[in-house]
C-alpha atoms as a PDB file:
ATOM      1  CA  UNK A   1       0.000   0.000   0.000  1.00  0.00           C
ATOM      2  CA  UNK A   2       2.316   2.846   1.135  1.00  0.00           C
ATOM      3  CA  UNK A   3       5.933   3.098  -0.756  1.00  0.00           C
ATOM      4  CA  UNK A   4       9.067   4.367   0.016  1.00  0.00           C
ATOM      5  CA  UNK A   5      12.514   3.537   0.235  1.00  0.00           C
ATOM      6  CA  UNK A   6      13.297   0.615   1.500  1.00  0.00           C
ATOM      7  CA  UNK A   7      16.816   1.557   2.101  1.00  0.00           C
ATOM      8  CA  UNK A   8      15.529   4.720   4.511  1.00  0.00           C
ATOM      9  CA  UNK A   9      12.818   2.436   6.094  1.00  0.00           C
ATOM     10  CA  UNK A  10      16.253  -0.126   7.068  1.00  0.00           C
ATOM     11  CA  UNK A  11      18.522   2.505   8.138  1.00  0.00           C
ATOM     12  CA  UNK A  12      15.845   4.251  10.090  1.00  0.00           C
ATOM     13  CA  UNK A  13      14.616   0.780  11.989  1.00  0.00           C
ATOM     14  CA  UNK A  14      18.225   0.418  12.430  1.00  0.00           C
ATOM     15  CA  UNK A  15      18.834   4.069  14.072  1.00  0.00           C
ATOM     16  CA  UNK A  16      15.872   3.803  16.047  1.00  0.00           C
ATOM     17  CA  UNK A  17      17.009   0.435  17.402  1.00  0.00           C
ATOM     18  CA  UNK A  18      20.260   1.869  18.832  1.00  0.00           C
ATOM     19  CA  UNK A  19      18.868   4.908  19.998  1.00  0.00           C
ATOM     20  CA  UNK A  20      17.487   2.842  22.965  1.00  0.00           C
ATOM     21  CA  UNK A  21      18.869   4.267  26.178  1.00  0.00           C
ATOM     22  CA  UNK A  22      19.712   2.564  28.884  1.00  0.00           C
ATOM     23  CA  UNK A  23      19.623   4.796  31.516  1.00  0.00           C
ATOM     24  CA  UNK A  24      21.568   4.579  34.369  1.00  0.00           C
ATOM     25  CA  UNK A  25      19.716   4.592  37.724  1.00  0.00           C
ATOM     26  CA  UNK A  26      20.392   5.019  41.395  1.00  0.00           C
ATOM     27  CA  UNK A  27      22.419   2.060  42.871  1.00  0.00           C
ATOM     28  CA  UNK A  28      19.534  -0.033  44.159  1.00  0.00           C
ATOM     29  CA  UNK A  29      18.405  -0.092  40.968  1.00  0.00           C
ATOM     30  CA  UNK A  30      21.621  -0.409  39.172  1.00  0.00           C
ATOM     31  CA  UNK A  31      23.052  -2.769  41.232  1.00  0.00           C
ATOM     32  CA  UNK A  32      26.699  -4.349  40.576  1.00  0.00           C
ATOM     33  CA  UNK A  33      26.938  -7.658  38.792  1.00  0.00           C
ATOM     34  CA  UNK A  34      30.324  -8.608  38.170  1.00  0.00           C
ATOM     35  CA  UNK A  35      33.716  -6.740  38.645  1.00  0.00           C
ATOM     36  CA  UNK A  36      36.523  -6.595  36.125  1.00  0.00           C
ATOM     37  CA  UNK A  37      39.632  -5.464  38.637  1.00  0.00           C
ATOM     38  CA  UNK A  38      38.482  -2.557  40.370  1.00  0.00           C
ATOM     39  CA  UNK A  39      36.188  -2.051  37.408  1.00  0.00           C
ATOM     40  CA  UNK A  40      32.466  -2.504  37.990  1.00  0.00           C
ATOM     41  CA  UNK A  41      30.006  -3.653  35.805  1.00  0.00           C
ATOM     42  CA  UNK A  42      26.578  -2.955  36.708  1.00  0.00           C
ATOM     43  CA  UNK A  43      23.454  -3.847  34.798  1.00  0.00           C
ATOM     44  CA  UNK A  44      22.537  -0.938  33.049  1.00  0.00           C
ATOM     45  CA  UNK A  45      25.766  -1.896  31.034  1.00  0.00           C
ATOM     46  CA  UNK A  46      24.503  -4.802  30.754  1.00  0.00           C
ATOM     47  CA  UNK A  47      21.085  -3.776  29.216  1.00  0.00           C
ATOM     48  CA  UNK A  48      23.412  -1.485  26.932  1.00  0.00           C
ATOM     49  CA  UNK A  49      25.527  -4.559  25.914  1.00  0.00           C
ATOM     50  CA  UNK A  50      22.581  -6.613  25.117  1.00  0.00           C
ATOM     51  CA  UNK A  51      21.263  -4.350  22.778  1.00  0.00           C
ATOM     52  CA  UNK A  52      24.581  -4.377  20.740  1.00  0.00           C
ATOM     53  CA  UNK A  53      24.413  -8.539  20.271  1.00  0.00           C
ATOM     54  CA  UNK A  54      25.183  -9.685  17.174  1.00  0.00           C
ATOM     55  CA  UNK A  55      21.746 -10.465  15.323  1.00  0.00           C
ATOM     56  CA  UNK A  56      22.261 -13.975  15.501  1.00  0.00           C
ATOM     57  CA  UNK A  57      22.211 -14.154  19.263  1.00  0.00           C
ATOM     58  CA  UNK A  58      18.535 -12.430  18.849  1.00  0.00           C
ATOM     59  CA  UNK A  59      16.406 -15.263  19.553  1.00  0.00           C
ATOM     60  CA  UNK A  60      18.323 -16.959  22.206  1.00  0.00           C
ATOM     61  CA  UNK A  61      16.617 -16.943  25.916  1.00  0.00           C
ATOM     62  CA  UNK A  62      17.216 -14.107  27.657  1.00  0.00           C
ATOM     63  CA  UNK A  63      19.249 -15.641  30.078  1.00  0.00           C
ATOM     64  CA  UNK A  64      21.785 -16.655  27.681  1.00  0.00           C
ATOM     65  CA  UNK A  65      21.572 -13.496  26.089  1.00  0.00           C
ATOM     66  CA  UNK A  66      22.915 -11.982  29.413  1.00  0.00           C
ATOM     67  CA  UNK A  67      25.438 -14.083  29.799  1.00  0.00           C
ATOM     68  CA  UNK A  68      26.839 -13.531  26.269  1.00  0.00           C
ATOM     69  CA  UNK A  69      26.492  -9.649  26.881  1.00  0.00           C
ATOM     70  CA  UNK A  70      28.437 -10.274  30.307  1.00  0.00           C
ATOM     71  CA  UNK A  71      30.988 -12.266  28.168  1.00  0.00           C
ATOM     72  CA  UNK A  72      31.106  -9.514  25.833  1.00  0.00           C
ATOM     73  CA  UNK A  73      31.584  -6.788  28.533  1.00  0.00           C
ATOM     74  CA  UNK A  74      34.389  -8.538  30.504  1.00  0.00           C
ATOM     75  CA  UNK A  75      36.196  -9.219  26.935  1.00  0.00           C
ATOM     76  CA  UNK A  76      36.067  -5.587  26.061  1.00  0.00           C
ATOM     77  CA  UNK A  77      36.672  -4.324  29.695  1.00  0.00           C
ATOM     78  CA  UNK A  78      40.249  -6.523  29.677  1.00  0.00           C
ATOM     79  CA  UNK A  79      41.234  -5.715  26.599  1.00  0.00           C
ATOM     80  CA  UNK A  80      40.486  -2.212  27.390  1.00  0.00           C
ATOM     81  CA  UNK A  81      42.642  -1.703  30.290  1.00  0.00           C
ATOM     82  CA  UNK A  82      45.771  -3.370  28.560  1.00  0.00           C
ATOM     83  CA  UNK A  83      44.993  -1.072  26.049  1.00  0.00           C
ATOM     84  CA  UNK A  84      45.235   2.037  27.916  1.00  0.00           C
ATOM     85  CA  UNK A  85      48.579   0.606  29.564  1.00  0.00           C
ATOM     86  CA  UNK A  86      49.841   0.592  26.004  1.00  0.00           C
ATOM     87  CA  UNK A  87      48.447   4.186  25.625  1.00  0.00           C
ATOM     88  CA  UNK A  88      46.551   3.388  22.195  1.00  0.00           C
ATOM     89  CA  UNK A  89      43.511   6.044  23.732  1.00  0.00           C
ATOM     90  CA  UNK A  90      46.454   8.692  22.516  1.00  0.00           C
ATOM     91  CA  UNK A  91      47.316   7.400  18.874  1.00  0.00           C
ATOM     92  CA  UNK A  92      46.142   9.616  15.807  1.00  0.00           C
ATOM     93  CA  UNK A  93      44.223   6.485  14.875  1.00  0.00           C
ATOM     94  CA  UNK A  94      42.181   5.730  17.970  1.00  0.00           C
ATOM     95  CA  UNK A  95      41.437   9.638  18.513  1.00  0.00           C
ATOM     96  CA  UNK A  96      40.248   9.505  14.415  1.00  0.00           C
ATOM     97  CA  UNK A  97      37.681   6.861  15.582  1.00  0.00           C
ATOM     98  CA  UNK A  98      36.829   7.996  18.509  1.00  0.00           C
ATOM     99  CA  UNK A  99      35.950  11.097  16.784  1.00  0.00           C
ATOM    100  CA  UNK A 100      33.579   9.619  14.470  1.00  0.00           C
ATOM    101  CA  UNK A 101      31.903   7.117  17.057  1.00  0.00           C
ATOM    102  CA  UNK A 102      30.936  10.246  18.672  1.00  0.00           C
ATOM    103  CA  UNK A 103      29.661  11.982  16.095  1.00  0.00           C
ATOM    104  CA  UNK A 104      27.151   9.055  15.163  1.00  0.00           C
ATOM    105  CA  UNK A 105      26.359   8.780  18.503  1.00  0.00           C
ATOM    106  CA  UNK A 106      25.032  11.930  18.858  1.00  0.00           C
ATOM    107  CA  UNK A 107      23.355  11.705  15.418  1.00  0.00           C
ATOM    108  CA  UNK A 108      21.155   8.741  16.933  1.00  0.00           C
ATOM    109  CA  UNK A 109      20.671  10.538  19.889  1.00  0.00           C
ATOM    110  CA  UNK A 110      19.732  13.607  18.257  1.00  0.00           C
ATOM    111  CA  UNK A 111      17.315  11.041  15.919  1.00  0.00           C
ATOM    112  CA  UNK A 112      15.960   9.710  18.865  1.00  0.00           C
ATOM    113  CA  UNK A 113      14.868  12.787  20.517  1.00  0.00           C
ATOM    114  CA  UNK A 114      13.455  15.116  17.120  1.00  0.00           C
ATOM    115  CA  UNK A 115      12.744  11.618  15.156  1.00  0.00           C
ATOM    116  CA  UNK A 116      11.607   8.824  17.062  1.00  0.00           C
ATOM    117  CA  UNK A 117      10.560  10.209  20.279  1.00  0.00           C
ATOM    118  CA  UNK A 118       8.904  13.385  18.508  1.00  0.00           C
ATOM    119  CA  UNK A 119       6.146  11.309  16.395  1.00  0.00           C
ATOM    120  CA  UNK A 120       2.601  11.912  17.700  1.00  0.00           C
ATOM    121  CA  UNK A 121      -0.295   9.657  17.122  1.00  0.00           C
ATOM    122  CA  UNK A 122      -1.869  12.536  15.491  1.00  0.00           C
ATOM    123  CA  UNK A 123       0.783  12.620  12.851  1.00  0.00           C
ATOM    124  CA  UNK A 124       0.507   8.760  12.183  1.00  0.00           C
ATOM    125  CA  UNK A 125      -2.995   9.196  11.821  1.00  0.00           C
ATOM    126  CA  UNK A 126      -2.749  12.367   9.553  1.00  0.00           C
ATOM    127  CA  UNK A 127      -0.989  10.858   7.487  1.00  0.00           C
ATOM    128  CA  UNK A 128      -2.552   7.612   7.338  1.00  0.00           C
ATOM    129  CA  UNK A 129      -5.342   9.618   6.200  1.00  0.00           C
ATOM    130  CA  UNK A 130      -3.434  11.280   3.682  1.00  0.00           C
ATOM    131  CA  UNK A 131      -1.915   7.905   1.926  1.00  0.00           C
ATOM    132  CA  UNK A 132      -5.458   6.572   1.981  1.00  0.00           C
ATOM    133  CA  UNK A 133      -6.846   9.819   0.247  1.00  0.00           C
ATOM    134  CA  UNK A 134      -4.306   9.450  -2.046  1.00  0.00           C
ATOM    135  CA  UNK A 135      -5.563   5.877  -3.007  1.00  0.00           C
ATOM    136  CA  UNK A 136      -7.494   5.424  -6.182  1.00  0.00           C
ATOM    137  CA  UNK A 137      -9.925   2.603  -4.734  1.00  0.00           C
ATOM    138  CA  UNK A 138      -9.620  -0.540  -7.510  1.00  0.00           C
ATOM    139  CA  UNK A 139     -12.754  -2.755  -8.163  1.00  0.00           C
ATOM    140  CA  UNK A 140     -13.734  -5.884  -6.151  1.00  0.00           C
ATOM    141  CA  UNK A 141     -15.957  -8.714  -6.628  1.00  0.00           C
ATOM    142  CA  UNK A 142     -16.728 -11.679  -4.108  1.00  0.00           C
ATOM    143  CA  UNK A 143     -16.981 -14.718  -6.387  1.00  0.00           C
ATOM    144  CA  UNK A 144     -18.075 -18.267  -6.019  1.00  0.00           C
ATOM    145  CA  UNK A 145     -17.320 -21.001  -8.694  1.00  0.00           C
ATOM    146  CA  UNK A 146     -17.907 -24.755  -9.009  1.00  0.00           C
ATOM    147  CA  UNK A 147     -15.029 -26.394 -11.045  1.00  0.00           C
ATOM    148  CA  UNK A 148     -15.322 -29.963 -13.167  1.00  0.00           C
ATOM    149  CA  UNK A 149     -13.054 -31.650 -15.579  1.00  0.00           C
ATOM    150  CA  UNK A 150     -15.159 -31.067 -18.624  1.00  0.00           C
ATOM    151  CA  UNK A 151     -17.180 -28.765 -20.893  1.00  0.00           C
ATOM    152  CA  UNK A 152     -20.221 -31.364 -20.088  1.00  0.00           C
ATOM    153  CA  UNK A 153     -20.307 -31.328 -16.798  1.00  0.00           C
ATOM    154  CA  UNK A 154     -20.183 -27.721 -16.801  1.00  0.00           C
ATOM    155  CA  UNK A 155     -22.651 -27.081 -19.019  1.00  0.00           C
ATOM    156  CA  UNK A 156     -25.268 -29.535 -16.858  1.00  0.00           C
ATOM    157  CA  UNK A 157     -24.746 -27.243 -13.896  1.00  0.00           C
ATOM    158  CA  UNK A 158     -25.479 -24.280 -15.692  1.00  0.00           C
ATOM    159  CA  UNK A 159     -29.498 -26.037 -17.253  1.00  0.00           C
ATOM    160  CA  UNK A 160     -29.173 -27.212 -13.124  1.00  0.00           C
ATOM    161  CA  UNK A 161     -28.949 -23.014 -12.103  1.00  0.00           C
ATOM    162  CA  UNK A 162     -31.176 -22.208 -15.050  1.00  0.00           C
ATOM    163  CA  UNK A 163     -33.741 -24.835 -13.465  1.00  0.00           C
ATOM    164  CA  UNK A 164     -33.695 -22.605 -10.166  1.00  0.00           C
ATOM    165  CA  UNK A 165     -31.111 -25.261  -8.559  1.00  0.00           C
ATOM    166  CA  UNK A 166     -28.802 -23.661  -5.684  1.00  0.00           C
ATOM    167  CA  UNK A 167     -25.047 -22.574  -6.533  1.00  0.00           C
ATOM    168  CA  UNK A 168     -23.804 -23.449  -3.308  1.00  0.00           C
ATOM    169  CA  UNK A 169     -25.185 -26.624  -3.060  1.00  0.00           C
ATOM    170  CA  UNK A 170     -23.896 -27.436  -6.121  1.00  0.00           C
ATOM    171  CA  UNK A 171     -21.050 -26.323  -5.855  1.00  0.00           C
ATOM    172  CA  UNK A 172     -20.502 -28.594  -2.435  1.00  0.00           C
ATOM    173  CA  UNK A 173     -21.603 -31.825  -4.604  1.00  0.00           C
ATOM    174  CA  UNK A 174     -19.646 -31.568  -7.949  1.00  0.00           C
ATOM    175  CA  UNK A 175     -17.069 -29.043  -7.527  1.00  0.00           C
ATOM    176  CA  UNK A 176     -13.724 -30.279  -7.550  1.00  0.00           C
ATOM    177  CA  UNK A 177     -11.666 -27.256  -6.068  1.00  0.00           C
ATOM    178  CA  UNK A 178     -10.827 -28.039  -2.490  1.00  0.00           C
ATOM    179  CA  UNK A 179     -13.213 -24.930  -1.409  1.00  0.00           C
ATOM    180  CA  UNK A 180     -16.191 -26.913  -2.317  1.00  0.00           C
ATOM    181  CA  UNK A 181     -17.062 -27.051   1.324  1.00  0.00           C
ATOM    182  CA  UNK A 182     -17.536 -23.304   1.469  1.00  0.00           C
ATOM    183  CA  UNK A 183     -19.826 -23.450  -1.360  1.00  0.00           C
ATOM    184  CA  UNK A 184     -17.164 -22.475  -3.793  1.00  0.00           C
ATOM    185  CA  UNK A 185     -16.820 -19.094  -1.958  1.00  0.00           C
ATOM    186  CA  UNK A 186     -13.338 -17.152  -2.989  1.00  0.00           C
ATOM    187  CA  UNK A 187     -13.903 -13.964  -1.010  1.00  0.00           C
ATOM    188  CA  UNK A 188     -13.092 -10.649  -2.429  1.00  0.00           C
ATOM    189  CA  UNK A 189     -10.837 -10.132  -4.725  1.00  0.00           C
ATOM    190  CA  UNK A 190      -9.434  -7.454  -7.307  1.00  0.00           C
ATOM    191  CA  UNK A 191      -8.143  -8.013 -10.840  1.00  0.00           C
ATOM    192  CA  UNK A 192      -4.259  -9.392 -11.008  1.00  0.00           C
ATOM    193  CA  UNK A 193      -5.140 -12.896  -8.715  1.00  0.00           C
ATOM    194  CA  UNK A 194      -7.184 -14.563 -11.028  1.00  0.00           C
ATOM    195  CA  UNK A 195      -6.044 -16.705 -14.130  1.00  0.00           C
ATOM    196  CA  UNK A 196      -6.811 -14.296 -16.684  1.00  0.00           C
ATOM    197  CA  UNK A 197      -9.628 -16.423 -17.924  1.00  0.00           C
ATOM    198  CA  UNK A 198     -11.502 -16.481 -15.286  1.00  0.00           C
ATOM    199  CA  UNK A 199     -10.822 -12.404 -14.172  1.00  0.00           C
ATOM    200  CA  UNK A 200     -12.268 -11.999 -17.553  1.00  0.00           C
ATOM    201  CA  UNK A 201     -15.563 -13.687 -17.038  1.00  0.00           C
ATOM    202  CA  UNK A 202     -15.888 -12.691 -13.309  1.00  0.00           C
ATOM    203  CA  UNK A 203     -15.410  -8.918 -13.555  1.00  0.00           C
ATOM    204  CA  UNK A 204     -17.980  -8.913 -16.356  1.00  0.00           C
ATOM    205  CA  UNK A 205     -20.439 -10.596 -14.500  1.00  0.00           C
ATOM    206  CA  UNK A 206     -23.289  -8.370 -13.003  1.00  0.00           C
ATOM    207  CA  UNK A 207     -23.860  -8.808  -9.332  1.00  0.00           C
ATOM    208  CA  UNK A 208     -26.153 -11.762  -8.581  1.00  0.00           C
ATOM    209  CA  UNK A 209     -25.457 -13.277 -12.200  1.00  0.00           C
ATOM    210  CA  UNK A 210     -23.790 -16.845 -12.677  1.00  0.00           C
ATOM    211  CA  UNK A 211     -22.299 -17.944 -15.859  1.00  0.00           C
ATOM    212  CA  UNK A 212     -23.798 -18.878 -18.967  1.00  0.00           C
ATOM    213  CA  UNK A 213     -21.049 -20.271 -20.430  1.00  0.00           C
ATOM    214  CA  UNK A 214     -18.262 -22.541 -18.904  1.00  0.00           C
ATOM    215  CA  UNK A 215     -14.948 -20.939 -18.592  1.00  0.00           C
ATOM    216  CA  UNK A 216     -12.335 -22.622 -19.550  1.00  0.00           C
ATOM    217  CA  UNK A 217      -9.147 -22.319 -17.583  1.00  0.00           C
ATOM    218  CA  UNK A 218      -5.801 -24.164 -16.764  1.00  0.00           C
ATOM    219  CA  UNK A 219      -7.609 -25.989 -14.095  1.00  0.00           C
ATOM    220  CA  UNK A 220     -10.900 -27.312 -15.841  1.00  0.00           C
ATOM    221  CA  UNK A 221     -13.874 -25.772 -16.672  1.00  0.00           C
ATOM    222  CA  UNK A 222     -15.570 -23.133 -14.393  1.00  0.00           C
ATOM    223  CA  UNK A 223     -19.171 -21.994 -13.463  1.00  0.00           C
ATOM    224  CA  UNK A 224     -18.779 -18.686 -11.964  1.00  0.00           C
ATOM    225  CA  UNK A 225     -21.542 -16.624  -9.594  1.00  0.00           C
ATOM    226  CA  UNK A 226     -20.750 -12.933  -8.449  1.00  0.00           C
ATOM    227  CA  UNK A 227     -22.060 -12.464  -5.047  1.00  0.00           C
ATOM    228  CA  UNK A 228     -21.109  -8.792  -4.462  1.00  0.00           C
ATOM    229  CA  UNK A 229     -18.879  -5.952  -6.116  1.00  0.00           C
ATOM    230  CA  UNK A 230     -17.384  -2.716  -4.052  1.00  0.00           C
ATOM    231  CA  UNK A 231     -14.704  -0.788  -4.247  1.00  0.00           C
ATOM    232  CA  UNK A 232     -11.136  -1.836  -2.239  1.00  0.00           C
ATOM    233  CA  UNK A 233     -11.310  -1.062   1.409  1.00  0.00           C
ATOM    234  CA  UNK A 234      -8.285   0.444   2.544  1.00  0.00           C
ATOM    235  CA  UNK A 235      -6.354  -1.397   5.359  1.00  0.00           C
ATOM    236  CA  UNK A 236      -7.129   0.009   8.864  1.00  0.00           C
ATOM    237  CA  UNK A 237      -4.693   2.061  10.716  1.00  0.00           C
ATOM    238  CA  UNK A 238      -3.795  -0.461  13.349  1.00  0.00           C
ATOM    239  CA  UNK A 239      -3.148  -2.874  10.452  1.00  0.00           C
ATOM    240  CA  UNK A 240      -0.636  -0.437   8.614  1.00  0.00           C
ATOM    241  CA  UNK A 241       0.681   1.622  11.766  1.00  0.00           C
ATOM    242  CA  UNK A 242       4.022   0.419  11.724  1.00  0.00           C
ATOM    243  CA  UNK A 243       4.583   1.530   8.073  1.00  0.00           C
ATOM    244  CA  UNK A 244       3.063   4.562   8.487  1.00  0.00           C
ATOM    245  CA  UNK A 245       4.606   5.979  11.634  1.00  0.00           C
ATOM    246  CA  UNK A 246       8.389   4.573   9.666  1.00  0.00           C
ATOM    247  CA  UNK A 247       6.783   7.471   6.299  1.00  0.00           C
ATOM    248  CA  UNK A 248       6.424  10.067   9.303  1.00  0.00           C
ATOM    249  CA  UNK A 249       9.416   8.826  10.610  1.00  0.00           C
ATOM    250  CA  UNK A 250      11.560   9.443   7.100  1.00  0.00           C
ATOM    251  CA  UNK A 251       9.791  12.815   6.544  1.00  0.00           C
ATOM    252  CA  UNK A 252      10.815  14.405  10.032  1.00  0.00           C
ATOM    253  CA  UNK A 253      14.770  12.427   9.412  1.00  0.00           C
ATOM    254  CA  UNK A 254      14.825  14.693   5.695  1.00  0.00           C
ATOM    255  CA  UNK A 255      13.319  17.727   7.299  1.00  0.00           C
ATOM    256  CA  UNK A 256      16.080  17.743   9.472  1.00  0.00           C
ATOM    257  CA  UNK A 257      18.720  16.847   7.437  1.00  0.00           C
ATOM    258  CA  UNK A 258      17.616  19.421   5.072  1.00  0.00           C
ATOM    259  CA  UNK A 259      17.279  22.437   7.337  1.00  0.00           C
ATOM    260  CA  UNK A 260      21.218  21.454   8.763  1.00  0.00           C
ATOM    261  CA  UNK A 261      22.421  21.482   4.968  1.00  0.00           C
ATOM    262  CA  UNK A 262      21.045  24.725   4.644  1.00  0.00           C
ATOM    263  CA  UNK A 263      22.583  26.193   7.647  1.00  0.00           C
ATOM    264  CA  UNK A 264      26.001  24.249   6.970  1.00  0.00           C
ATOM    265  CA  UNK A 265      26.608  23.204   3.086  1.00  0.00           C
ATOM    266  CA  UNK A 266      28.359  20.669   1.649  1.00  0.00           C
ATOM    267  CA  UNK A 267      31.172  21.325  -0.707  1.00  0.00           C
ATOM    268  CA  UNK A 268      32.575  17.480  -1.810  1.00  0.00           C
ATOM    269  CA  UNK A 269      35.839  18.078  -2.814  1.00  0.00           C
ATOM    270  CA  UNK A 270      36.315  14.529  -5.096  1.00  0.00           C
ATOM    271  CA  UNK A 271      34.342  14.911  -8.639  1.00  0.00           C
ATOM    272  CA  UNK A 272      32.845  11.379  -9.075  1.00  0.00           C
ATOM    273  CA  UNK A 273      32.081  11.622  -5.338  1.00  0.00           C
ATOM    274  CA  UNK A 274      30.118  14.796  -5.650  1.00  0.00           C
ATOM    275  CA  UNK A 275      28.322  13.343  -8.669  1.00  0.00           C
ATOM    276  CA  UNK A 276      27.319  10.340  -7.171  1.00  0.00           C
ATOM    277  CA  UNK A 277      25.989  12.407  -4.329  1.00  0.00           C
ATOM    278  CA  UNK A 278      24.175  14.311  -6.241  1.00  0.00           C
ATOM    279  CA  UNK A 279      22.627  12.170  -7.731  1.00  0.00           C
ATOM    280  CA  UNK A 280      21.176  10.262  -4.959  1.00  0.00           C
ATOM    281  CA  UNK A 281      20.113  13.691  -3.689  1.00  0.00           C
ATOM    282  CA  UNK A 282      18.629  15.787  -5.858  1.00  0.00           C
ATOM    283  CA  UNK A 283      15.528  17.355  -5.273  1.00  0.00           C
ATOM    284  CA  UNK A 284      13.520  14.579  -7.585  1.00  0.00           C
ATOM    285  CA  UNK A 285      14.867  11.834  -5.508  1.00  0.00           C
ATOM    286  CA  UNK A 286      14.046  12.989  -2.020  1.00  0.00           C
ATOM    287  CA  UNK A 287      12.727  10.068  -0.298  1.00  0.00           C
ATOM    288  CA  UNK A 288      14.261   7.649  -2.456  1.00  0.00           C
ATOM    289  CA  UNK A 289      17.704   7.262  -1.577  1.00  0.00           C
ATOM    290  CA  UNK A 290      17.952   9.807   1.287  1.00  0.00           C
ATOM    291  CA  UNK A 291      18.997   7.385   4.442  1.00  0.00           C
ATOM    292  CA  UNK A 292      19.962   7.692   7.681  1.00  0.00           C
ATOM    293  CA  UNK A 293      23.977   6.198   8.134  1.00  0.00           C
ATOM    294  CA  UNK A 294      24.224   2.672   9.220  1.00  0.00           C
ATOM    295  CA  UNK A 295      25.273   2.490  12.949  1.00  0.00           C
ATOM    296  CA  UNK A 296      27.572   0.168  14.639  1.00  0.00           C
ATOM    297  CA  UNK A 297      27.492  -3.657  14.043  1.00  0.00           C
ATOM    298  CA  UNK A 298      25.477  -2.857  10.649  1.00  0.00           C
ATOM    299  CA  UNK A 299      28.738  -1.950   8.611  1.00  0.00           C
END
């Protein structure tokens, strides 16, 4: 229904996934699990280190998920300390890094806050309403058939509905389709999921009209009753949310990114870099290939 980039929608799932705080509490709360040295760990850095699992490690019980954060935490926290021994924290390298880490960290904190955390119901449902405006409803039609092997057959049900006989009883004795037992009932339905042979005879059907002919299709031969015809019913809100709070999501994400260009523009120094840029973000493409960066672990 609504479509956008699927490379924004990924990177801003991924952003809002490490955006999650873990906020440090009072020590009651926050007590100490495990100590590296005179390091503590306490488990709001554990809650943090879960969070940064490898994907794989997703579905694994919770329990074991802690214990590979824990595992994680220690590693890092030994390696750490012999690292600062070494003084590596002071090498052009490490401050280079360290440099950019920050900087995306405060990105996805600054995308939490104005993104994620700034969405209102009112704007999901706006523009749910908006996307469904937008829609140009397509035509439906509730259909019930009775399928047999031949031409014959077919053409005996249709004298048997001409002789006042009832479809769905039929349709429960001879059909061979293995919704006989719902009277040959296929729901609603719009054009594009029917063999085209039999879209072609339903849709020009009136409503409460059957068949007069067999149809004659891949599967056999067809005797085909309209029960209804409408117009599409958009999905519901709560059906669609999700996608449509990730559109208001996007929107806010370019706003932003598109008032700090204008306050602060970019000048790419390398000439196939700049036209590459460009072209992924000119005015035309907004929305297309406009993403958020990938964060950690996603590289």
């Amino acid at each position: 229904m609504f479509k956008y980039s699927k490379l924004a929608a990924v990177a801003l799932i991924a952003i809002a996934a490490a955006s999650t705080s873990v906020r440090a509490e009072d020590a009651a709360a926050d007590p100490v699990i495990a100590k590296v040295g005179a390091l503590e760990i306490r488990e709001s850095e554990l809650k943090l280190a879960i969070t940064g699992l490898d994907p794989q490690l997703a579905n694994l019980p919770d329990e074991q998920k802690r214990v590979a954060a824990l595992s994680s935490i220690i590693d890092v926290k030994l390696l750490a300390a012999d690292a600062g021994k070494e003084g590596l924290q002071d090498t052009p390298d490490f401050k280079q890094r360290l440099a950019f880490l920050t900087d995306r960290e405060l990105h996805n904190a600054y995308f939490k806050k104005h993104v994620v955390d700034a969405v209102t119901p009112e704007e999901v449902k706006a523009r749910y309403d908006k996307e469904v405006a937008a829609i140009e409803p397509e035509d439906e039609i509730r259909a019930r058939h009775i399928l047999v092997k031949t031409e014959e057959e077919a053409k005996a049900i249709i004298k048997d509905l001409d002789a006042g006989k009832d479809f769905v009883e039929i349709a429960k004795e001879k059909s061979t389709d293995p919704n006989k037992s719902e009277g040959g009932d296929l729901g609603y339905f719009g054009k594009g999921r029917m063999v085209p042979e039999f879209e072609t005879a339903a849709f020009a059907l009136e409503k409460g009209a059957y068949s007069k002919e067999p149809v004659k299709s891949q599967f056999g031969f067809h005797v085909i009753k309209i029960e209804d015809k409408r117009k599409q019913q958009p999905p519901a809100l709560d059906q669609v949310e999700s996608q449509v709070r990730q559109l208001v999501m996007r929107d806010k994400y370019l706003e932003l990114l598109e008032k700090a260009k204008a306050a602060a523009p970019v000048d790419i120094q390398d000439a196939a870099l700049k036209t590459a840029y460009d072209a992924v973000n000119k005015p035309e493409a907004a929305g297309e290939g406009e993403a958020a960066p990938e964060t950690e672990g996603q590289q």
